[in-house]
PDB file of N, CA and C in Angstrom:
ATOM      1  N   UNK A   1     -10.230 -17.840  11.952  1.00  0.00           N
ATOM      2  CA  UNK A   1     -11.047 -17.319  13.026  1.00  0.00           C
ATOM      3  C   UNK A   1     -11.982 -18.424  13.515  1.00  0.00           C
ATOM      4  N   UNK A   2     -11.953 -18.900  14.608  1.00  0.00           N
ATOM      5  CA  UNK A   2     -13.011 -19.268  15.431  1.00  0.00           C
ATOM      6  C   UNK A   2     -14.689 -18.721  15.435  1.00  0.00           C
ATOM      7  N   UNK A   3     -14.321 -18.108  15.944  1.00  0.00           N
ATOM      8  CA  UNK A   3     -15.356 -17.419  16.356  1.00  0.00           C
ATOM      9  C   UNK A   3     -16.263 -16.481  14.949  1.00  0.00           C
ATOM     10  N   UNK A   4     -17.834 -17.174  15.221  1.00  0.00           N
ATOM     11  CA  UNK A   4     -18.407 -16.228  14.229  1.00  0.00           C
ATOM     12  C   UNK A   4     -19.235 -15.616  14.795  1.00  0.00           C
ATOM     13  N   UNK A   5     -18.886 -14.099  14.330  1.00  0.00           N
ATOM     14  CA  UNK A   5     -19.632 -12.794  14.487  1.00  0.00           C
ATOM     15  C   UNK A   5     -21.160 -13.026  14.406  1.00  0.00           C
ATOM     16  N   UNK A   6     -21.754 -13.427  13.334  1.00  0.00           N
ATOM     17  CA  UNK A   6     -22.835 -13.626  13.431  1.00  0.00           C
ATOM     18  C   UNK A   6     -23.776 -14.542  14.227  1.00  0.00           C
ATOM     19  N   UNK A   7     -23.090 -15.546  14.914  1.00  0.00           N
ATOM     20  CA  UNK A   7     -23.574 -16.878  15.618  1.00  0.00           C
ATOM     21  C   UNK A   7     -23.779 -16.147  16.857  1.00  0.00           C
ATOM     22  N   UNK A   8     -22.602 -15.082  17.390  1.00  0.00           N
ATOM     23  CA  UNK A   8     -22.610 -14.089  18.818  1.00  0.00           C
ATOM     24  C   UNK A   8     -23.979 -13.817  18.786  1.00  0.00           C
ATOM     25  N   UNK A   9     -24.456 -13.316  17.800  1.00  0.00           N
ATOM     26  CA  UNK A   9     -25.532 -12.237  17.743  1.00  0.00           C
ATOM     27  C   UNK A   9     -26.867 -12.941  17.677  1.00  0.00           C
ATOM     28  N   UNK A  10     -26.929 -14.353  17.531  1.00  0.00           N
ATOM     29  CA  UNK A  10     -28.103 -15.328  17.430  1.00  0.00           C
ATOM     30  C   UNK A  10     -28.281 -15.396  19.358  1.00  0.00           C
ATOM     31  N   UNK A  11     -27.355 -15.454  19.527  1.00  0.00           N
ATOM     32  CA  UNK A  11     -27.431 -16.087  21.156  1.00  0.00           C
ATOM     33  C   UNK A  11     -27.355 -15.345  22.272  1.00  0.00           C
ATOM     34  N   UNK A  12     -26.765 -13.674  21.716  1.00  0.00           N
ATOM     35  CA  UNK A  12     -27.252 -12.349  22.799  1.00  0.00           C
ATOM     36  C   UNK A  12     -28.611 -12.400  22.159  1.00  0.00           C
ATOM     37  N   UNK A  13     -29.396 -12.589  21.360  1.00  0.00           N
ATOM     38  CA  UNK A  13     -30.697 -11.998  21.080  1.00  0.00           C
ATOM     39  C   UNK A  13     -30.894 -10.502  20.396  1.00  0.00           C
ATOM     40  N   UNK A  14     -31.705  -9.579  21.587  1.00  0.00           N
ATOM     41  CA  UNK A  14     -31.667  -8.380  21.036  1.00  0.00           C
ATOM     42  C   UNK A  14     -30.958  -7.373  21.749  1.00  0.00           C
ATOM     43  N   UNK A  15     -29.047  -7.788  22.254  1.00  0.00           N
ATOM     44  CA  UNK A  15     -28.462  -6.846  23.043  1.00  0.00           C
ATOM     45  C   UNK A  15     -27.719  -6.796  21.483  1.00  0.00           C
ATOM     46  N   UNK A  16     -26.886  -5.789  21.895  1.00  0.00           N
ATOM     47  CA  UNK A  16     -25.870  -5.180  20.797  1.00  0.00           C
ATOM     48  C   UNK A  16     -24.337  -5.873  21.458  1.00  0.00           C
ATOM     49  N   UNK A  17     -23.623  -5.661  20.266  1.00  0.00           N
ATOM     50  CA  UNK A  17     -22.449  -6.664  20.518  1.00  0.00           C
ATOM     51  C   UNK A  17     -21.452  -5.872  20.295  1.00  0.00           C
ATOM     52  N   UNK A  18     -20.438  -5.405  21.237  1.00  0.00           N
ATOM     53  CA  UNK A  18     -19.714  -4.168  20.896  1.00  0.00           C
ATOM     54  C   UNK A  18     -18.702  -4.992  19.866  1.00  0.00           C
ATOM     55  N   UNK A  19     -18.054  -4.364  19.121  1.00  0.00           N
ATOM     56  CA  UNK A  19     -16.888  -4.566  17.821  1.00  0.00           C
ATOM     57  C   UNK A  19     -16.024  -5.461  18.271  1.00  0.00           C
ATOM     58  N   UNK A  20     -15.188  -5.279  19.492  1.00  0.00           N
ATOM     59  CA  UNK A  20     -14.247  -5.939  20.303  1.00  0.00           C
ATOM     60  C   UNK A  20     -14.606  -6.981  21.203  1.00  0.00           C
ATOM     61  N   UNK A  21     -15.670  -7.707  21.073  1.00  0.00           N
ATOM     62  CA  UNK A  21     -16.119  -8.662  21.793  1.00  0.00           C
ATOM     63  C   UNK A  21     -15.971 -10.233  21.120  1.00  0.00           C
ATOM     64  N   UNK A  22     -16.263 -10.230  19.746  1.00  0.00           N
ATOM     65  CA  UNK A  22     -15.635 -11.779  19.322  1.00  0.00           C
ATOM     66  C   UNK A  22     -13.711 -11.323  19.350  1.00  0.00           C
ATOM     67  N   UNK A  23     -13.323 -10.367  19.045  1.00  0.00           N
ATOM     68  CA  UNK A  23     -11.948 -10.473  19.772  1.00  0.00           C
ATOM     69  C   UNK A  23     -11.395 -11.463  20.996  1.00  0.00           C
ATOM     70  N   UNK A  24     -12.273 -10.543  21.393  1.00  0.00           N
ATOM     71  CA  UNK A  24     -11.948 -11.038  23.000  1.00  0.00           C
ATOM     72  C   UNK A  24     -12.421 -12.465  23.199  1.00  0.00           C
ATOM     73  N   UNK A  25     -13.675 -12.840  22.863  1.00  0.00           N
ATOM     74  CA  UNK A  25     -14.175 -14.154  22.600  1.00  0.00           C
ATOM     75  C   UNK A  25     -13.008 -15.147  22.328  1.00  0.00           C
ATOM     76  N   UNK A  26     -12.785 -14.307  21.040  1.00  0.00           N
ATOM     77  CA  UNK A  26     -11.480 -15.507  20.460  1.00  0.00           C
ATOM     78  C   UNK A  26     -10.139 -16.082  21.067  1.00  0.00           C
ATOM     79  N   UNK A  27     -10.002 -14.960  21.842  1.00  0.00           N
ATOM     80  CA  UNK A  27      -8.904 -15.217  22.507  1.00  0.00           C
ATOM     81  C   UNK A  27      -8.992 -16.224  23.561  1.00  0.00           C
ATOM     82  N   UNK A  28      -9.749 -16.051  24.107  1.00  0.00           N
ATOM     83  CA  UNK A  28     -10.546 -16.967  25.565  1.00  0.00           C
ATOM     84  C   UNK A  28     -10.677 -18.814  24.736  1.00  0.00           C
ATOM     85  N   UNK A  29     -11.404 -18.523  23.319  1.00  0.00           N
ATOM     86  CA  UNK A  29     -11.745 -19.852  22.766  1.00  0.00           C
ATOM     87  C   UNK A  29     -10.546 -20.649  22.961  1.00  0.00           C
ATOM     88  N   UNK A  30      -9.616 -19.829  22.427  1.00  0.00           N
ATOM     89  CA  UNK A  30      -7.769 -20.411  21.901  1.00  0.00           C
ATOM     90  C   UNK A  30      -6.989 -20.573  23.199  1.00  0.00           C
ATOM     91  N   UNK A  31      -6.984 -19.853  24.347  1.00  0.00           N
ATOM     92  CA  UNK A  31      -6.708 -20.133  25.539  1.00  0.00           C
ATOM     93  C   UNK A  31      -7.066 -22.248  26.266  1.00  0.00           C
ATOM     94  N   UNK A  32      -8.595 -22.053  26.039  1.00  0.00           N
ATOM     95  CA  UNK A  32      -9.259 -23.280  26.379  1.00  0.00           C
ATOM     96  C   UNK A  32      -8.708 -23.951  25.647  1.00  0.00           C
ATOM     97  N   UNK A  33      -8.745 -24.006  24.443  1.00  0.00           N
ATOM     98  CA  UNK A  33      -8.147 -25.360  23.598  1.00  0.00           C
ATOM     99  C   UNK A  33      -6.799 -25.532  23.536  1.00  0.00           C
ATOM    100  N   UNK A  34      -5.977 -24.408  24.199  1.00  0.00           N
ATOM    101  CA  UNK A  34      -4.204 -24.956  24.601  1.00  0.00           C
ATOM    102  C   UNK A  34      -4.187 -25.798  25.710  1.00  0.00           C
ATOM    103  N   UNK A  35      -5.189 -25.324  26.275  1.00  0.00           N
ATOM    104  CA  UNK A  35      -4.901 -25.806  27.914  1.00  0.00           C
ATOM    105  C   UNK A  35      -5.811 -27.373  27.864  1.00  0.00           C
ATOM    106  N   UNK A  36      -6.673 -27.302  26.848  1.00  0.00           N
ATOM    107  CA  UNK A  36      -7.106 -28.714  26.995  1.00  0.00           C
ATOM    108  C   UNK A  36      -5.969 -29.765  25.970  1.00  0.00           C
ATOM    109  N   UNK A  37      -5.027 -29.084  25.287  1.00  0.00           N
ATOM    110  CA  UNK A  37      -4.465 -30.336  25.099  1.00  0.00           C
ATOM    111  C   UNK A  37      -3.324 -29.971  25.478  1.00  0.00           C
ATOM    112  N   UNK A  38      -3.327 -29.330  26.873  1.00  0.00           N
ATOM    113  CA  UNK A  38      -1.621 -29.626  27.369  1.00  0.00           C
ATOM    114  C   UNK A  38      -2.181 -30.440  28.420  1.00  0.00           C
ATOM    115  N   UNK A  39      -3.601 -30.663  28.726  1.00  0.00           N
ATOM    116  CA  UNK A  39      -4.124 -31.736  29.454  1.00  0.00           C
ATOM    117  C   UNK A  39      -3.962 -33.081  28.576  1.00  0.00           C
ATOM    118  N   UNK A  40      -4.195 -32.800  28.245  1.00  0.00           N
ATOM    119  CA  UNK A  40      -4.490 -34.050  27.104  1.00  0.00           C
ATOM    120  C   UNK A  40      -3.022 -34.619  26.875  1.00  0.00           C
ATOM    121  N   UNK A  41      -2.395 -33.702  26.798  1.00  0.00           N
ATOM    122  CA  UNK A  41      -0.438 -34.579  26.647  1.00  0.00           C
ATOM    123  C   UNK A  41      -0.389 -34.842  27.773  1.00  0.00           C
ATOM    124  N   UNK A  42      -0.783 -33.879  28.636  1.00  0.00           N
ATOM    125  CA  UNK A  42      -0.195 -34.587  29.974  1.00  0.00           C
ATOM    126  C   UNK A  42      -0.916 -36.012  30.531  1.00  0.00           C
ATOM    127  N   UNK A  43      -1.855 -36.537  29.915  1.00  0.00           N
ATOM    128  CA  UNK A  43      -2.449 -37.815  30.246  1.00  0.00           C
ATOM    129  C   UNK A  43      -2.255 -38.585  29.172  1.00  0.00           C
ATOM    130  N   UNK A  44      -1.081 -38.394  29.082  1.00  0.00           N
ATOM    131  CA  UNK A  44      -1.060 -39.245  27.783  1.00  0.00           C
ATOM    132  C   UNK A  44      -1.665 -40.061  26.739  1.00  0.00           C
ATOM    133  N   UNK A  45      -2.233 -38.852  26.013  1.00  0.00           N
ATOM    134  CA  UNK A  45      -3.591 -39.292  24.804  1.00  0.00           C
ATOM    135  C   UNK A  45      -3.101 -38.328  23.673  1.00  0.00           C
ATOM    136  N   UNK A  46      -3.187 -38.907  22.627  1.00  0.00           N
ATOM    137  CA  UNK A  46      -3.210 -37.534  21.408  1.00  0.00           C
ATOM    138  C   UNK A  46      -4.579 -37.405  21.101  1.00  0.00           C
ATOM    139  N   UNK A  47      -5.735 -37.693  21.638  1.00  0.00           N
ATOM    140  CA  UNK A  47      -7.028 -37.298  21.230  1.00  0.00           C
ATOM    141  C   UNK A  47      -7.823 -36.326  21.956  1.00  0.00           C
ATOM    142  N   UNK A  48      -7.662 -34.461  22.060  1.00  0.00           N
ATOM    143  CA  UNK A  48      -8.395 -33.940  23.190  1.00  0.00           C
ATOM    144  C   UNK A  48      -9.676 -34.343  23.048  1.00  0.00           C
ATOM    145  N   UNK A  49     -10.523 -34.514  24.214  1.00  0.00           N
ATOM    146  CA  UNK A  49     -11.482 -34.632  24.552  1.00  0.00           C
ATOM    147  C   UNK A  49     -12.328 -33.664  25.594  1.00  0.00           C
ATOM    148  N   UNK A  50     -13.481 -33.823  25.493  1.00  0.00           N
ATOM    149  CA  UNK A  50     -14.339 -32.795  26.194  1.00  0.00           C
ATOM    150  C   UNK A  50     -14.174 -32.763  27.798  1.00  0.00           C
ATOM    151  N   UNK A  51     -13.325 -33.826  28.157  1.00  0.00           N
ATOM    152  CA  UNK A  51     -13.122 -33.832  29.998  1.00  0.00           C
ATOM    153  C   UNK A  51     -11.848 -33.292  29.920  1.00  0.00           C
ATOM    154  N   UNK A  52     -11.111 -32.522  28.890  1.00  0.00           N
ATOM    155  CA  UNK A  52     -10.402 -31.626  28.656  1.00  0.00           C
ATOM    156  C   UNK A  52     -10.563 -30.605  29.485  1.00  0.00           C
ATOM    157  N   UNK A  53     -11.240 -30.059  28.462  1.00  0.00           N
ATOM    158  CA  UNK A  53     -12.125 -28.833  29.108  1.00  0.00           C
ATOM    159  C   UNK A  53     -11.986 -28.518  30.781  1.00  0.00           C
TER     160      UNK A  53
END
């Protein structure tokens, strides 16, 4: 897992965090980091980097 439940909850403050939200989080995280290194192959580098993103 990526994503920690408890780190969510440092950075909403004092909203509530429904159950299914680092789900969803996670999915989005793992999305970004395919797509930054199918950037990243496609410029031919094996090192992703943050201009990935």
């Amino acid at each position: 897992m990526l994503v920690v439940k408890s780190k969510i909850k440092e950075i909403v403050n004092d909203l509530n965090v429904s159950g299914d939200f680092a789900e969803a989080l996670e999915k989005k995280v793992e999305h970004l980091i395919h797509d930054a290194c199918e950037r990243c192959k496609a410029n031919g580098r094996r090192t992703v980097q943050s201009r990935d993103l």
